[in-house]
Protein backbone atom coordinates (compact mmCIF):
# COMPACT_ATOMS: atom_id res chain seq x y z
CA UNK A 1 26.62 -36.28 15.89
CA UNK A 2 23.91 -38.60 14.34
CA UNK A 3 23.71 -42.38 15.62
CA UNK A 4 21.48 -45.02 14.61
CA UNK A 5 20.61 -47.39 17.11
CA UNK A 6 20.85 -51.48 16.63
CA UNK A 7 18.21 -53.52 18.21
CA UNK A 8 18.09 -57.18 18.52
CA UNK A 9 14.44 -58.28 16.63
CA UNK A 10 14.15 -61.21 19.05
CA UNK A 11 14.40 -59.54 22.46
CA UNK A 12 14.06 -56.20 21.76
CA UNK A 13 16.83 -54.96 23.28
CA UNK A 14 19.15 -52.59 22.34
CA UNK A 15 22.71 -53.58 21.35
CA UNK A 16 24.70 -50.72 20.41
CA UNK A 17 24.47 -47.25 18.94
CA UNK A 18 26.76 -46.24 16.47
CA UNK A 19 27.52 -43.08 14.07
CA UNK A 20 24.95 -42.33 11.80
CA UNK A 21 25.98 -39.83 8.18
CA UNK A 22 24.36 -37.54 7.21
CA UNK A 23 24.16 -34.78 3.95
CA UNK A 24 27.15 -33.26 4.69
CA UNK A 25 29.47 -36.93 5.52
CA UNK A 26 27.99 -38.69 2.14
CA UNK A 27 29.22 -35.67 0.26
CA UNK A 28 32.65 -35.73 1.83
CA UNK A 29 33.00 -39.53 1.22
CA UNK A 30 31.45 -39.83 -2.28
CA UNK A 31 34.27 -36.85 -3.07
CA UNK A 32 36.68 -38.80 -1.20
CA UNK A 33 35.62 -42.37 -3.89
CA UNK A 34 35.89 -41.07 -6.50
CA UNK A 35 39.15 -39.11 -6.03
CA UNK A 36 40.70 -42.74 -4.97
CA UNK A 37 39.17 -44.25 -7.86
CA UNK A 38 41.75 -43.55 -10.23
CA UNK A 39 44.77 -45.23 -8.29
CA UNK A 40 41.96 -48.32 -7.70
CA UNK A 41 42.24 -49.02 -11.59
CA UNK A 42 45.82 -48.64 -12.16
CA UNK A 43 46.22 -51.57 -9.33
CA UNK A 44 47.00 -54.67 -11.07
CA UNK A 45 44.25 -56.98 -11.40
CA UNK A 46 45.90 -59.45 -9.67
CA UNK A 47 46.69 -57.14 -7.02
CA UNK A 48 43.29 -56.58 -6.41
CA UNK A 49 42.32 -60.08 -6.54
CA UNK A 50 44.70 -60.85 -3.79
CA UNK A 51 43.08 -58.28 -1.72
CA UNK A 52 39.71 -60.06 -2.34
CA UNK A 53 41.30 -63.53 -1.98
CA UNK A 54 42.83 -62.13 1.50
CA UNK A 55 38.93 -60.49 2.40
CA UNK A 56 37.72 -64.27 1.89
CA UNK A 57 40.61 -65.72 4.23
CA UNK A 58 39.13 -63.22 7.01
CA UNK A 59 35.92 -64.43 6.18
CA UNK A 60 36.81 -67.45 6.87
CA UNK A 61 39.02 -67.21 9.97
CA UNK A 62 35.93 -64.93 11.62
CA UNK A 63 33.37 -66.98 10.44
CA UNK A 64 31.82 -67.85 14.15
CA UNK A 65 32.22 -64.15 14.78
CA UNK A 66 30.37 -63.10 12.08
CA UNK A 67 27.56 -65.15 11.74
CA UNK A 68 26.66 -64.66 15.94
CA UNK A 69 27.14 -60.63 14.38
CA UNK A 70 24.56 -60.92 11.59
CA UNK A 71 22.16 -63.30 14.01
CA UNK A 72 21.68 -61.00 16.70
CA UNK A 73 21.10 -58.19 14.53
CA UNK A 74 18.59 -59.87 11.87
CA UNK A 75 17.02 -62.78 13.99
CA UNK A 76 18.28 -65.08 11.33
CA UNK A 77 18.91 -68.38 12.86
CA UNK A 78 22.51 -69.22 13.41
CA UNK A 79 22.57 -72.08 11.43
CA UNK A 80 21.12 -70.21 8.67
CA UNK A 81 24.08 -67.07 9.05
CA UNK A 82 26.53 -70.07 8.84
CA UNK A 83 25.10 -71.03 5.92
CA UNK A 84 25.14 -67.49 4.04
CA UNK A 85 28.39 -67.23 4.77
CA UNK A 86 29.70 -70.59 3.39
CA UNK A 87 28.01 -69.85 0.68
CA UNK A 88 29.40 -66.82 0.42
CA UNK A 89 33.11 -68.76 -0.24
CA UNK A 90 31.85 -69.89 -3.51
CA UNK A 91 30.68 -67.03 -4.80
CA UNK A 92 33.94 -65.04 -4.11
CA UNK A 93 35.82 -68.24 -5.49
CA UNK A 94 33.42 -67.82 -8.90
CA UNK A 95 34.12 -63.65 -9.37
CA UNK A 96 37.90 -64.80 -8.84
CA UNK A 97 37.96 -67.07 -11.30
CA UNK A 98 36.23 -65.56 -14.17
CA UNK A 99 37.17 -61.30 -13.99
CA UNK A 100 40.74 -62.09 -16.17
CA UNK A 101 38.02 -62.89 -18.89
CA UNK A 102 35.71 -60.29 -18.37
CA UNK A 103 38.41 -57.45 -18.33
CA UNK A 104 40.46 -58.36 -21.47
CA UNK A 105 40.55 -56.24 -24.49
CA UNK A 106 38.93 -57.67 -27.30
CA UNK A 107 40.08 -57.60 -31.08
CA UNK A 108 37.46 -57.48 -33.13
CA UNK A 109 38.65 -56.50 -36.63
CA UNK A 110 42.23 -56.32 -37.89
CA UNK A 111 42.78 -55.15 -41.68
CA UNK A 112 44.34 -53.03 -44.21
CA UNK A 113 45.85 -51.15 -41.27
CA UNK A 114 42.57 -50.35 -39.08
CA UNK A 115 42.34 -52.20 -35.72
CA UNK A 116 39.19 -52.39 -33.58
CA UNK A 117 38.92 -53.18 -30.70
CA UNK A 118 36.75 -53.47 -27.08
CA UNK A 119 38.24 -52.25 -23.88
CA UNK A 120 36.59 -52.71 -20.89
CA UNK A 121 36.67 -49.90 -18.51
CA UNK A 122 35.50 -49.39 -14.90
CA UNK A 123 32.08 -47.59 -14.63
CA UNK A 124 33.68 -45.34 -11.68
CA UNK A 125 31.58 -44.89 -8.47
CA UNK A 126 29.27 -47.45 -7.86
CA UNK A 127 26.63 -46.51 -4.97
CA UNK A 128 25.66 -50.44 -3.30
CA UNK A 129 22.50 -49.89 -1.29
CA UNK A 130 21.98 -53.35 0.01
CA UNK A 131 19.59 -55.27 1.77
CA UNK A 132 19.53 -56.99 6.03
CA UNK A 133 18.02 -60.01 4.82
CA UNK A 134 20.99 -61.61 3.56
CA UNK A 135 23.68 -58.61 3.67
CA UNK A 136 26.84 -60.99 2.69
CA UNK A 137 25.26 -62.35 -0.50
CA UNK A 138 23.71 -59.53 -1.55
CA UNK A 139 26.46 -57.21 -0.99
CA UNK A 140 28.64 -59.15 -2.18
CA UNK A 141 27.28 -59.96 -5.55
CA UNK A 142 27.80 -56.20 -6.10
CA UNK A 143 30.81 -54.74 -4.49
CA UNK A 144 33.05 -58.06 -4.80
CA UNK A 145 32.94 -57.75 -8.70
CA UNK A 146 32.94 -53.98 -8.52
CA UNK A 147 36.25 -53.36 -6.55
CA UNK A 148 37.60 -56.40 -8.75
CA UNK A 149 36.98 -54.59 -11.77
CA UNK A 150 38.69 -51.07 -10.32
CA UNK A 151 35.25 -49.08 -9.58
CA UNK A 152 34.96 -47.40 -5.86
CA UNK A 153 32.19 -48.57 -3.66
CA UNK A 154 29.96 -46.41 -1.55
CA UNK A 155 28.33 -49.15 0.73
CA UNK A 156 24.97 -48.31 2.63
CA UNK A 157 24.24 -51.63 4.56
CA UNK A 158 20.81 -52.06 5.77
CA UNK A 159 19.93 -50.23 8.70
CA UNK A 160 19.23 -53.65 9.98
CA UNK A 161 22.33 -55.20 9.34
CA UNK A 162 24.51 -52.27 9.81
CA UNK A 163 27.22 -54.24 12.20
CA UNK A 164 27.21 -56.50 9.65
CA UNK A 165 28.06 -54.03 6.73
CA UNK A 166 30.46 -52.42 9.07
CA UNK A 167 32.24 -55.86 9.61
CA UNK A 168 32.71 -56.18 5.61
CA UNK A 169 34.86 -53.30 5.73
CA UNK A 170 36.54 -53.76 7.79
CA UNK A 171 37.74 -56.96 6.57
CA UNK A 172 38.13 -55.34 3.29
CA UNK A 173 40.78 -52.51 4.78
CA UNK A 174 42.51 -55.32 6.63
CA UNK A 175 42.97 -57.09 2.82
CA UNK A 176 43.96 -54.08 1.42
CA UNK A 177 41.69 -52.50 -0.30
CA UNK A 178 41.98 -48.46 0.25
CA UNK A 179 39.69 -47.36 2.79
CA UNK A 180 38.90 -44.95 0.50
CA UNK A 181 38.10 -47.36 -2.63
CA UNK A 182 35.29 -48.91 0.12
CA UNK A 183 33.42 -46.83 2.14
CA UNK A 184 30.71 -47.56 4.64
CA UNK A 185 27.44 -45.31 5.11
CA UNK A 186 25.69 -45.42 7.53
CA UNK A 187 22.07 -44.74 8.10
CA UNK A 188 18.03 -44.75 7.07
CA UNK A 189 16.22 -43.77 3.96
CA UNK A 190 17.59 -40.26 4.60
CA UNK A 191 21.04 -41.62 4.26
CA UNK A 192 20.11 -43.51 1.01
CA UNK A 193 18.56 -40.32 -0.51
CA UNK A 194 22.13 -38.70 -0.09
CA UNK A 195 23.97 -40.96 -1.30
CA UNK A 196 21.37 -40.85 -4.64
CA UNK A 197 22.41 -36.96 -5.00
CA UNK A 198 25.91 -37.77 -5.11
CA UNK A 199 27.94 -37.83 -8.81
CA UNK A 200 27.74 -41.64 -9.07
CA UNK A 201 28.33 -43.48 -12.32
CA UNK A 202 26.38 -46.50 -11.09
CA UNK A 203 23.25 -47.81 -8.68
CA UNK A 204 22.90 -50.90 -7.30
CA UNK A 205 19.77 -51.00 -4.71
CA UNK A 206 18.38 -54.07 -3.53
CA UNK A 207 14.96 -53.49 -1.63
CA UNK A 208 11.01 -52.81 -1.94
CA UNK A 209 9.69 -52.01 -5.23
CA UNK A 210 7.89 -47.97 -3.73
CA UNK A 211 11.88 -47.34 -3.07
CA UNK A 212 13.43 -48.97 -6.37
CA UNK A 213 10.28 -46.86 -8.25
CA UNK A 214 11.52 -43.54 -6.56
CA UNK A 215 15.37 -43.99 -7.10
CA UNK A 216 14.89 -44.74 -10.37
CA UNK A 217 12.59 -41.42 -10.60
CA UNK A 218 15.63 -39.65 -9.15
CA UNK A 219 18.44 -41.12 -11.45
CA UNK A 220 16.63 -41.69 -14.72
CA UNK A 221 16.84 -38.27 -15.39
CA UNK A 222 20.74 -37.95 -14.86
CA UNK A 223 21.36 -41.84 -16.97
CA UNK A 224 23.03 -43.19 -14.00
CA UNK A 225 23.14 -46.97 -14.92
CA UNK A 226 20.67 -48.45 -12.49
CA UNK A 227 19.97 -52.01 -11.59
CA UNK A 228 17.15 -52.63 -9.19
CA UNK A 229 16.55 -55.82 -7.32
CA UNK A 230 13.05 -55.38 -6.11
CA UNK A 231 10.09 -57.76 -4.74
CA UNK A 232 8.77 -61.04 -5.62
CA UNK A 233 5.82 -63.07 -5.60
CA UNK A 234 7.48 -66.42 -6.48
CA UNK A 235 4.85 -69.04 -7.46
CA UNK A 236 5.71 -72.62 -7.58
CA UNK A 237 3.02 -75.49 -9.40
CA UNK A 238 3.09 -79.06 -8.00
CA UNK A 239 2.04 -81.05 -10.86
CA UNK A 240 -0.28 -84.61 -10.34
CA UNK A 241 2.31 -86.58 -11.17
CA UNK A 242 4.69 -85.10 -8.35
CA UNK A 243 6.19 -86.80 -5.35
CA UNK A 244 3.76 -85.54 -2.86
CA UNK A 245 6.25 -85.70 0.27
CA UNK A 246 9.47 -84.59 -1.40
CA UNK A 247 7.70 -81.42 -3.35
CA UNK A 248 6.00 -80.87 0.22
CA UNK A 249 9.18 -81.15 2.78
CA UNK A 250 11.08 -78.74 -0.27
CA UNK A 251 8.15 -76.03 -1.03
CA UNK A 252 8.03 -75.72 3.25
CA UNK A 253 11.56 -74.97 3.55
CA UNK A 254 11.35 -72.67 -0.16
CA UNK A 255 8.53 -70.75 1.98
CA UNK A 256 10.11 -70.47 5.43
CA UNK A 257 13.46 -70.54 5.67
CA UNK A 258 15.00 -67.41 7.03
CA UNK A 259 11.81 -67.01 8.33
CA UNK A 260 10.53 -66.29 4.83
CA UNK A 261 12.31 -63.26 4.06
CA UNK A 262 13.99 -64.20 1.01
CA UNK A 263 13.66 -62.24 -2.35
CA UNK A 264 12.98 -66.07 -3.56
CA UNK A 265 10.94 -67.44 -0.82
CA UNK A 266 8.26 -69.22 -2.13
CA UNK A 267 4.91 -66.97 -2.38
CA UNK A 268 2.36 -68.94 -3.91
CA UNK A 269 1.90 -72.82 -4.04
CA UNK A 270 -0.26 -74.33 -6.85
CA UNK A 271 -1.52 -77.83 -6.75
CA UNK A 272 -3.28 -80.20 -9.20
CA UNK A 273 -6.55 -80.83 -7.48
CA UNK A 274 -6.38 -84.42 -7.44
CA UNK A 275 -3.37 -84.64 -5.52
CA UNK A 276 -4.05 -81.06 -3.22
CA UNK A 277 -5.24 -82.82 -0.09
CA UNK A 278 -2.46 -85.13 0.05
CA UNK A 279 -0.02 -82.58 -0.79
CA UNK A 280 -1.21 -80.15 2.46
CA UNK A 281 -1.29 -82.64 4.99
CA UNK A 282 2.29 -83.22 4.08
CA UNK A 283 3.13 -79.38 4.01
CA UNK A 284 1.37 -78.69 7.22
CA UNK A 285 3.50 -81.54 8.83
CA UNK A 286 6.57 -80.37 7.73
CA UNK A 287 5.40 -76.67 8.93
CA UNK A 288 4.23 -77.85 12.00
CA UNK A 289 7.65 -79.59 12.50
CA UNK A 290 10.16 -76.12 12.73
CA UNK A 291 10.98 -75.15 15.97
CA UNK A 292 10.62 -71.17 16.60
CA UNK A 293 12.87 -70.42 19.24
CA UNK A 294 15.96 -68.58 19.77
CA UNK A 295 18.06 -67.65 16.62
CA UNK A 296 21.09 -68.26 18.64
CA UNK A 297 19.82 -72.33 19.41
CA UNK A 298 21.83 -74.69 17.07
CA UNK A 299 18.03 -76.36 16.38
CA UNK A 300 15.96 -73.12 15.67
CA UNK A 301 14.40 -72.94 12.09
CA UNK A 302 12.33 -69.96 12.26
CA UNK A 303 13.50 -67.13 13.61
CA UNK A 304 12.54 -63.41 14.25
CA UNK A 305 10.69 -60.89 11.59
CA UNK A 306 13.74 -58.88 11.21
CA UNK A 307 11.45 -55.25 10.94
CA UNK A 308 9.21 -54.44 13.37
CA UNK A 309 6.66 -52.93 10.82
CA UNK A 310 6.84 -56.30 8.67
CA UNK A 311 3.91 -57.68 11.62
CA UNK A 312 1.55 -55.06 10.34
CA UNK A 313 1.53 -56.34 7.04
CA UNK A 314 1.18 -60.04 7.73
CA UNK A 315 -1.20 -59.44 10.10
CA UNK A 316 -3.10 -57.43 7.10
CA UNK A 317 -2.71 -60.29 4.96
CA UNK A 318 -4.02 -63.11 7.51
CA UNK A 319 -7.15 -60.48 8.39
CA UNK A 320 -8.01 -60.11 4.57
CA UNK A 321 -7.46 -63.79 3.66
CA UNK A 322 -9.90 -64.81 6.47
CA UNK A 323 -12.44 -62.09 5.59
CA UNK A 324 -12.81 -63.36 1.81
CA UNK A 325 -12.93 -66.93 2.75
CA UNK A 326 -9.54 -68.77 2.94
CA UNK A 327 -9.25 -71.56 5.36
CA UNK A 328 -6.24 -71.18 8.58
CA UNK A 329 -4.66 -74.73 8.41
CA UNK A 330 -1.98 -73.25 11.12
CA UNK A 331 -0.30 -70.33 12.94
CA UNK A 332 -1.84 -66.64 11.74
CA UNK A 333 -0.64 -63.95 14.73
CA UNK A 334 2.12 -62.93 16.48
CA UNK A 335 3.61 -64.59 19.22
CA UNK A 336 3.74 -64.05 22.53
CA UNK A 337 6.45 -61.92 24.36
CA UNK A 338 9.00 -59.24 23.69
CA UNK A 339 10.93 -59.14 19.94
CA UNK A 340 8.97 -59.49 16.29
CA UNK A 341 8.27 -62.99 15.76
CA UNK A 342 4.93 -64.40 13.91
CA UNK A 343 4.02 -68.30 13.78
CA UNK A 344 4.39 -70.43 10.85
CA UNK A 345 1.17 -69.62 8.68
CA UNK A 346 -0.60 -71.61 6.16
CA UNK A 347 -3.80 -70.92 4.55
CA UNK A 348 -5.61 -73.09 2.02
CA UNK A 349 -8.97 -71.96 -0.11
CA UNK A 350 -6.90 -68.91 -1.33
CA UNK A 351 -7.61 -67.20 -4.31
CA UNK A 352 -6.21 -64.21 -6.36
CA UNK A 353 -8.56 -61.53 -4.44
CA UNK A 354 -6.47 -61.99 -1.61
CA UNK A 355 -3.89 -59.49 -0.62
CA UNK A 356 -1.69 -63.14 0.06
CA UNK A 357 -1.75 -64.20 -3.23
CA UNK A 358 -0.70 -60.86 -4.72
CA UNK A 359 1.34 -59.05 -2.57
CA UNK A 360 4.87 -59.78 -1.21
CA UNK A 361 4.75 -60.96 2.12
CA UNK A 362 8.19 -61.38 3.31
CA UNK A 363 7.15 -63.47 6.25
CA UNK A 364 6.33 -67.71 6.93
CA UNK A 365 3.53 -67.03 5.68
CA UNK A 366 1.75 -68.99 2.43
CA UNK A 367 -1.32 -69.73 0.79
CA UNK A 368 -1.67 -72.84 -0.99
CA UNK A 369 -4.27 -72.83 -3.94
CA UNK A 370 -6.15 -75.87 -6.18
CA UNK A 371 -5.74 -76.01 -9.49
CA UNK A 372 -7.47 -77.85 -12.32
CA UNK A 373 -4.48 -78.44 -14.16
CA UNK A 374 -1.78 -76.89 -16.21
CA UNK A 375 -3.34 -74.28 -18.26
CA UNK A 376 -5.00 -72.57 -15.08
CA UNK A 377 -1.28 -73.10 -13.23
CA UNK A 378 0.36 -71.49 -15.71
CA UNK A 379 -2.53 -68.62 -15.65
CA UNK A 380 -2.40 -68.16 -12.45
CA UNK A 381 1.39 -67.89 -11.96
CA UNK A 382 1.64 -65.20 -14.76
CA UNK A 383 -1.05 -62.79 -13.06
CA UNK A 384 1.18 -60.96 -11.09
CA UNK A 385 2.88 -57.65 -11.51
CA UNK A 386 6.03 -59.34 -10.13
CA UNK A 387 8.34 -61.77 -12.18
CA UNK A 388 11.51 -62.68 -9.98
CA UNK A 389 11.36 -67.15 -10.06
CA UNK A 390 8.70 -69.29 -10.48
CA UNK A 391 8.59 -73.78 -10.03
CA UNK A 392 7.63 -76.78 -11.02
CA UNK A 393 7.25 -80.20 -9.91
CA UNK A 394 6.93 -83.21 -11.70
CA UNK A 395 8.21 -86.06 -12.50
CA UNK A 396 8.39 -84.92 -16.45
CA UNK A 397 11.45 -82.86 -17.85
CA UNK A 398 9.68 -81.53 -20.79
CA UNK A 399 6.50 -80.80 -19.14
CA UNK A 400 8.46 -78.68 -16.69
CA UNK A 401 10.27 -77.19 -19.59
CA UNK A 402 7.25 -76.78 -21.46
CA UNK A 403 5.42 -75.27 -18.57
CA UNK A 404 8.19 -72.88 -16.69
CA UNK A 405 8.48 -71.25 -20.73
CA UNK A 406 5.54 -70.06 -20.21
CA UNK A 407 5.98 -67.85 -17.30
CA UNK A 408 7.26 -64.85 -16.46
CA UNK A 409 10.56 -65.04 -14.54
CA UNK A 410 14.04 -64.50 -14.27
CA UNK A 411 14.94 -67.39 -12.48
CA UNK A 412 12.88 -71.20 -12.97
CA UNK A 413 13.38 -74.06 -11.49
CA UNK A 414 12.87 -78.01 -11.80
CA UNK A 415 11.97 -79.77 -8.95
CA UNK A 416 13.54 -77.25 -6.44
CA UNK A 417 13.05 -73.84 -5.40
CA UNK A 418 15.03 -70.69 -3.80
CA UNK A 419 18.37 -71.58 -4.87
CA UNK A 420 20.71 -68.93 -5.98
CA UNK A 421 23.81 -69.63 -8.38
CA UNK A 422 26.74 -67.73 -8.96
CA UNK A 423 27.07 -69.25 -12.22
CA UNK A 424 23.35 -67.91 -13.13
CA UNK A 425 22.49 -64.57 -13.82
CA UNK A 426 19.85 -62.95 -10.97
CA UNK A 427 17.31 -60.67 -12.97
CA UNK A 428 13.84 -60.16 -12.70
CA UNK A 429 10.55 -58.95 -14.52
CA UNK A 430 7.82 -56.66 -14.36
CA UNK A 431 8.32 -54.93 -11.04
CA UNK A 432 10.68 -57.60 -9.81
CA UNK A 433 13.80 -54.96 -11.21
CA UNK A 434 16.18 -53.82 -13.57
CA UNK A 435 19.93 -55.41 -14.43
CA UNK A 436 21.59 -58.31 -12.89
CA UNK A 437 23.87 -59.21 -10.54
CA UNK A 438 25.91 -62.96 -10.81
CA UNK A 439 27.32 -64.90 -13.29
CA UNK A 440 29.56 -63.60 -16.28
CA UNK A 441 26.99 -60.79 -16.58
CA UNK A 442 27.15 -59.84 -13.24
CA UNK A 443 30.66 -59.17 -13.08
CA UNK A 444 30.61 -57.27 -16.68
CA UNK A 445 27.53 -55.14 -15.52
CA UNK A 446 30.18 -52.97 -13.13
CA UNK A 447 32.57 -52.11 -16.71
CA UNK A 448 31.63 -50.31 -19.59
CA UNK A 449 32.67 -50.88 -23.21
CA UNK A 450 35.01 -48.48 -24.50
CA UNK A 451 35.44 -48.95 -28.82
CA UNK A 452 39.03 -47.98 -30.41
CA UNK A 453 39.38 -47.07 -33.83
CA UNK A 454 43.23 -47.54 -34.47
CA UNK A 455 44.68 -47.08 -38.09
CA UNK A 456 48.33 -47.39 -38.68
CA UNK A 457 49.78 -44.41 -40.12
């Protein structure tokens, strides 16, 4: 039998093995979805949303549980797991509220006997490869609205945050959704290339652009619908006219909480030069104010690099940075001592030869860049290959609005950064993805439209 071991990032150690799939298992439960799938849609919608609203009691009731679950298998801190999960609530509460709408059959045209209309069906089986960093919102933004809408969801957590996955559904069976209408799988890349080779009617994958690129390589072929949450490189511009301190204290926390491994952690910080100096001296004090420490401390703010391999690549980006001439305000290497954890780094003198201003680092890690003013902002924040969010901050509404048209992104934002809405659509550009998850759209992406041509006799 296959197992895949969980290890806690900040110690090391090893917490617990568990059952791993493999080709064989993935076959037998994608057969086993989409057989179940059929009963799944004949449940009354407000069946199912019971189940879900019962799923979010759990939540609730096993919050503590959960959180300590997701901490010592991520590194996030434990304020921060509370947090996700809180937040979760709302965005459960928000696909509740608005599926009735998304689901009902739409008249379009009624006359001289011929009746058209829109029904909105299920896509089927709907494959959810998700991601460790936050594995309740980003799992849930696909397989809440997906069972809700009567598809059958083959779940592949993060090998990181497999406990965590395993956890969700758990709490789903105890609801009552059919074990078989959510199942878990469990596993690597190998595990994920299964599930790929499976008759699935739907993709949802968030990750690293080199493994969106190759799944959609494998699927575009067969027109599996596909939507692809991939990397970012989420520049933010701090206008002259901004409040130095407030843009500072909220651009530190954009670029390192969760330890900087958000999808919309700030990236890349662009100031007007006559305010830059200022501007740093309040960013590195805020930096220089988060404790590291144990993810499990009620006062930790940075916590452990959740992948091992994710040191390499900071380290990379710190080592090319200094060699083309960027200044180390603070942190730049690992820590001492067993687990993955890196200090709080900030680097000023950057520019757009530097592996940190063009690659994703997924780390606290930032480089902070002058700017003459808006047109070379603006420039600057557009040459990327990525297009997930992008900032501003000033004082000036129409400036902002002016300025964030401009650039390429699917999310912008006024005087605040890495915020996530249910409310909002979550798309990208470029090589930021495909499709959408959240809002209206995100629950009608899991349906197809089905047209009726009906003529009275």
């Amino acid at each position: 039998m296959n197992t895949l071991s969980i290890q806690n990032p900040a110690s090391g150690a090893l917490i617990t093995q568990v059952p791993a799939d493999d080709g064989a298992s993935v076959a037998a439960k994608a057969a086993a979805a989409r057989a179940a799938k059929p009963a799944w849609n004949a449940v009354p919608l407000a069946e199912r949303k019971a189940c879900i609203a019962r799923f979010r009691a759990s939540v609730v009731a096993e919050l503590e549980a959960l959180a300590a679950t997701m901490t010592g298998e991520t590194g996030k801190p434990i304020k921060m797991s509370r947090n996700e999960l809180n937040g979760l609530l709302g965005r459960i509460d928000f696909f509740l509220r608005e599926v009735d709408a998304q689901l009902v059959t739409e008249t379009v045209y009624a006359e001289g006997g011929m009746t058209e209309q829109i029904q909105h069906i299920p896509l089927g089986v709907v494959v959810n490869i998700s991601a460790w960093n936050y594995p309740w919102f980003v799992g849930a933004n696909v397989y809440v609205p997906a069972l809700l809408t009567g598809n059958a969801v083959l779940y592949k957590p993060s090998e990181y945050a497999t406990l965590t996955g395993l956890a969700m559904a758990r709490l789903l069976h105890a609801a009552g959704v059919p074990k078989d209408v959510f199942i878990a799988v469990v596993g690597g890349g190998e595990v994920g290339a299964a599930l790929q080779a499976q008759q699935i009617d739907g993709l949802f994958f968030t990750g690293s652009y080199a493994t969106g690129a190759k799944i959609a390589q494998a699927l575009g072929p067969r027109m599996v619908k596909l939507q692809l949450e991939l990397g970012g490189k989420d520049p933010t511009y701090v206008c002259e006219d901004a409040n130095v301190k407030n843009a500072a204290e909220s651009l530190a926390d954009g670029a390192m909480y969760n330890t900087g491994q958000s999808c919309c952690s700030v990236e890349r910080i662009y100031v007007h030069e006559k305010i830059h100096d200022a501007f740093v001296a309040a960013f590195l004090d805020t930096v220089r104010g988060f404790k590291v420490g144990d993810p499990m401390a009620e006062d930790t703010y940075i916590g452990a690099v959740t992948r091992a391999p994710q040191l390499a690549v900071l380290e990379a980006q710190v080592a090319d940075a200094k060699a083309k001439g960027a200044t180390l305000r603070t942190g730049g290497a690992r820590l001492p001592g067993p687990g993955n954890w890196f200090a709080p780094t900030v680097f000023t003198e950057v520019n757009h030869s530097m592996e940190l201003m063009r690659e994703e680092s997924f780390g606290p890690i930032i480089g902070i860049q002058k700017v003459s003013g808006d047109a070379e902002a603006v420039k600057l924040m557009n040459d990327t290959r990525y297009g997930l969010t992008a900032g501003v901050f000033t004082p000036d509404e129409a400036r902002a609005k002016t300025l964030l048209a401009q650039v390429n992104a699917g999310s912008v934002y006024w005087n605040c950064c890495d915020r996530v809405s249910p409310r909002l659509p979550w798309s990208g550009h470029g090589d930021s993805g495909v499709g959408l998850t959240l809002s209206t759209y995100g629950i009608a992406t899991f349906t197809r439209p089905k047209a009726w041509h009906l003529r009275q006799p």
